[in-house]
C-alpha atoms as a PDB file:
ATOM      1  CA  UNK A   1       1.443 -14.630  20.837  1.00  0.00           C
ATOM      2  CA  UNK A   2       3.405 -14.661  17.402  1.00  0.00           C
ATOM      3  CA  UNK A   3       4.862 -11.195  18.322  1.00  0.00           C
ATOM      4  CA  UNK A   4       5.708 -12.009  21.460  1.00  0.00           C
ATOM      5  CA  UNK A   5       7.945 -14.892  19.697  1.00  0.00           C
ATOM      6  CA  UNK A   6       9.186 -13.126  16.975  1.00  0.00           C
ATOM      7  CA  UNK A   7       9.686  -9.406  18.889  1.00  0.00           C
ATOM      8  CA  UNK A   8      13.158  -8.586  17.710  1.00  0.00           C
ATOM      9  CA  UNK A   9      15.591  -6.915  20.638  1.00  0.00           C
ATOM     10  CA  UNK A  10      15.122  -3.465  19.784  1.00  0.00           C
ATOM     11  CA  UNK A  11      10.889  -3.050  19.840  1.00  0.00           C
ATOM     12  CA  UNK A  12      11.085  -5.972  22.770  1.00  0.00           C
ATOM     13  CA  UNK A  13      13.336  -3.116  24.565  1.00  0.00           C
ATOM     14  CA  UNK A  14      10.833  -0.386  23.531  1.00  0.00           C
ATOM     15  CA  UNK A  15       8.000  -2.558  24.674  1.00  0.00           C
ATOM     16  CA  UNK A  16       9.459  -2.983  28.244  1.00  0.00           C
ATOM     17  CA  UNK A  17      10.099   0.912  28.520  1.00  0.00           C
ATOM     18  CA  UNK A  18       6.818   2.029  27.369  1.00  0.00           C
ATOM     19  CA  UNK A  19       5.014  -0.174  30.034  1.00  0.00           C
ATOM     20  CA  UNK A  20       7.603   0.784  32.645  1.00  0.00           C
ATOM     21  CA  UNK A  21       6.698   4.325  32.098  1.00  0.00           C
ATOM     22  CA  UNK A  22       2.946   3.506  31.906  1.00  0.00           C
ATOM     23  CA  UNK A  23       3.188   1.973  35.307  1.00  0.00           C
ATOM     24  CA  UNK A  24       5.420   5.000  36.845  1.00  0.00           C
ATOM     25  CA  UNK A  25       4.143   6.751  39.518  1.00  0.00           C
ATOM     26  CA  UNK A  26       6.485   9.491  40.518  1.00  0.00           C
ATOM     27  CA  UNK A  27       9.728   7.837  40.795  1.00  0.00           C
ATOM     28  CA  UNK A  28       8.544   4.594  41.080  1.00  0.00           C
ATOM     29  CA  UNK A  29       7.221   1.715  39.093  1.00  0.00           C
ATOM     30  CA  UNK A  30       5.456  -1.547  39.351  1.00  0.00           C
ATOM     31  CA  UNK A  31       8.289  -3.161  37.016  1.00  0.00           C
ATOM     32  CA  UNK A  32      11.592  -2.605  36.019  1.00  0.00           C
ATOM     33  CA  UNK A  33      12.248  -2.185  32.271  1.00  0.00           C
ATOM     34  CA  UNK A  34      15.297  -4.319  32.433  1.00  0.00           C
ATOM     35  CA  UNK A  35      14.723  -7.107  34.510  1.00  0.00           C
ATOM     36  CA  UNK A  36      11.318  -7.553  32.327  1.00  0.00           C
ATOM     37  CA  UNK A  37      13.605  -7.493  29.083  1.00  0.00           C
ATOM     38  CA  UNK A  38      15.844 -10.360  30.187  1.00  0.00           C
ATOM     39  CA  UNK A  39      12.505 -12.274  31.623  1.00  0.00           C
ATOM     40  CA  UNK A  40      10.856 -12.353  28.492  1.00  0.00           C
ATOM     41  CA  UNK A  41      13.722 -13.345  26.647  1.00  0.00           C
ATOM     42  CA  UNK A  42      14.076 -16.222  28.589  1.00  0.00           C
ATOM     43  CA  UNK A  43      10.564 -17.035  29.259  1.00  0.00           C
ATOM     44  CA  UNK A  44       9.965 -16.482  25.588  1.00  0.00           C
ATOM     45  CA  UNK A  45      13.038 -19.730  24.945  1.00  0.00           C
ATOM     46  CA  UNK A  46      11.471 -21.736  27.477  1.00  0.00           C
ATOM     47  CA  UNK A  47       7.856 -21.653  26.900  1.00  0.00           C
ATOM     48  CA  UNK A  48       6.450 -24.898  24.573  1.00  0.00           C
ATOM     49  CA  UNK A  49       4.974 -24.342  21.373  1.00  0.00           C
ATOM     50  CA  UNK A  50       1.478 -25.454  22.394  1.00  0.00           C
ATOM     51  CA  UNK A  51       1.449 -22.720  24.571  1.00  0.00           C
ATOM     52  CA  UNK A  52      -0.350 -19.874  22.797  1.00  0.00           C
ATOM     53  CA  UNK A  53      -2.177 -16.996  24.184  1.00  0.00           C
ATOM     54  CA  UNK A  54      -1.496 -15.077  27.515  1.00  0.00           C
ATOM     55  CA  UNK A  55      -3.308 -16.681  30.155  1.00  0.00           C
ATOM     56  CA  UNK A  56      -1.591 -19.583  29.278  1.00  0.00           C
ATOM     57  CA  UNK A  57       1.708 -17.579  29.393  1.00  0.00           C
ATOM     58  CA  UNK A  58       0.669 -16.455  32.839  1.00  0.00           C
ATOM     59  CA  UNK A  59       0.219 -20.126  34.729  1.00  0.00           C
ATOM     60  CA  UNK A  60       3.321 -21.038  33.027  1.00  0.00           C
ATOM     61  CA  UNK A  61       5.088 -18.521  34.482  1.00  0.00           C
ATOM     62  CA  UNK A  62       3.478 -19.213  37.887  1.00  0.00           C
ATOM     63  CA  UNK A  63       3.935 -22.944  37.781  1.00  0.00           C
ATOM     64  CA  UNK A  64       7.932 -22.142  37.126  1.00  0.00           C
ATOM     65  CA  UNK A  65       7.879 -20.611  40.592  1.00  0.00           C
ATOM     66  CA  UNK A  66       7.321 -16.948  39.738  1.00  0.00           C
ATOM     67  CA  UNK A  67      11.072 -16.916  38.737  1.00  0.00           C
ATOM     68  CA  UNK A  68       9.740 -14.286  35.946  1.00  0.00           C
ATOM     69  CA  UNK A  69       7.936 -11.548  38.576  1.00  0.00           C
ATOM     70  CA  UNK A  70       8.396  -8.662  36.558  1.00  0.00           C
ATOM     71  CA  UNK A  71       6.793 -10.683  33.385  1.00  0.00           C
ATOM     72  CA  UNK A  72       3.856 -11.708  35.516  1.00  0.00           C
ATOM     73  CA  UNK A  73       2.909  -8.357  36.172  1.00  0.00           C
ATOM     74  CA  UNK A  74       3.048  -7.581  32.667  1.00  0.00           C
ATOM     75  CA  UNK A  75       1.135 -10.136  31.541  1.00  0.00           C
ATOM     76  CA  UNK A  76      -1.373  -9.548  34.235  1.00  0.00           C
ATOM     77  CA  UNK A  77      -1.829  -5.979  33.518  1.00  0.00           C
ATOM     78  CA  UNK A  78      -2.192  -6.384  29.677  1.00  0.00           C
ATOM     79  CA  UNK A  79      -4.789  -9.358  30.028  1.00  0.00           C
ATOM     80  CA  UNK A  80      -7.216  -7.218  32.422  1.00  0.00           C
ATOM     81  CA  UNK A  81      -6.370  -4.555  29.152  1.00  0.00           C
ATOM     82  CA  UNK A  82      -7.478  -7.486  26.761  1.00  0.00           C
ATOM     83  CA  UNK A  83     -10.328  -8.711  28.713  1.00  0.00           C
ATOM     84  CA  UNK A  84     -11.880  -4.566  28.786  1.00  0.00           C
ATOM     85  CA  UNK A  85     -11.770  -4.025  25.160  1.00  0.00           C
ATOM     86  CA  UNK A  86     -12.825  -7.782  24.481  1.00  0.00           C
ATOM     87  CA  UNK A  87     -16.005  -6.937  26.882  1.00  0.00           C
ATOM     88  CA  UNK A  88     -16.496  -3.296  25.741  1.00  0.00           C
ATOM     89  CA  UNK A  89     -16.239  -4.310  21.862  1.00  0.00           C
ATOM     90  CA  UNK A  90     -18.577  -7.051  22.621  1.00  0.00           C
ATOM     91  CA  UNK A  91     -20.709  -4.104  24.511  1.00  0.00           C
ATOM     92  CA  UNK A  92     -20.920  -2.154  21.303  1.00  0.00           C
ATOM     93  CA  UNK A  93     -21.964  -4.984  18.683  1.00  0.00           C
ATOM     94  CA  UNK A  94     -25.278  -5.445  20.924  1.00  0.00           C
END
């Protein structure tokens, strides 16, 4: 969650195209690179301090009224990410 706050514009940009392109099939994509730059810059202002990890991130988002739709797929995508190689790394220490 700290890079998510402290992202500066230009890898926050690079962030947002990479996952665009990641979730491209053809011509389209799940999100748009844009619209999910300017939702996490304001999402990332109006989010509370206590608020630190993604699943948190996510019911915020939701209890605003999904006004951040691109965001919410982003976050959704990279937690199911999280939760694999959490579950696969604690696969491998057994």
């Amino acid at each position: 969650m700290a890079q998510f706050r402290t992202h500066q514009r230009p890898k926050l940009s690079l962030c947002c195209a990479k996952l665009e392109d990641s979730l491209k099939h053809e011509d389209t994509s799940d999100i748009d690179r844009k619209e999910l730059f300017s939702e996490l810059k304001v999402l990332r202002e109006s989010l509370p301090q206590e608020i630190n990890n993604p699943i948190e991130v996510l019911k915020r988002s939701k209890w605003m009224g999904n006004c951040f739709p691109n965001a919410s797929i982003a976050h959704r995508v990279l937690y199911i990410d999280y939760s694999c190689y959490t579950i696969a790394s604690e696969e491998i220490k057994v």
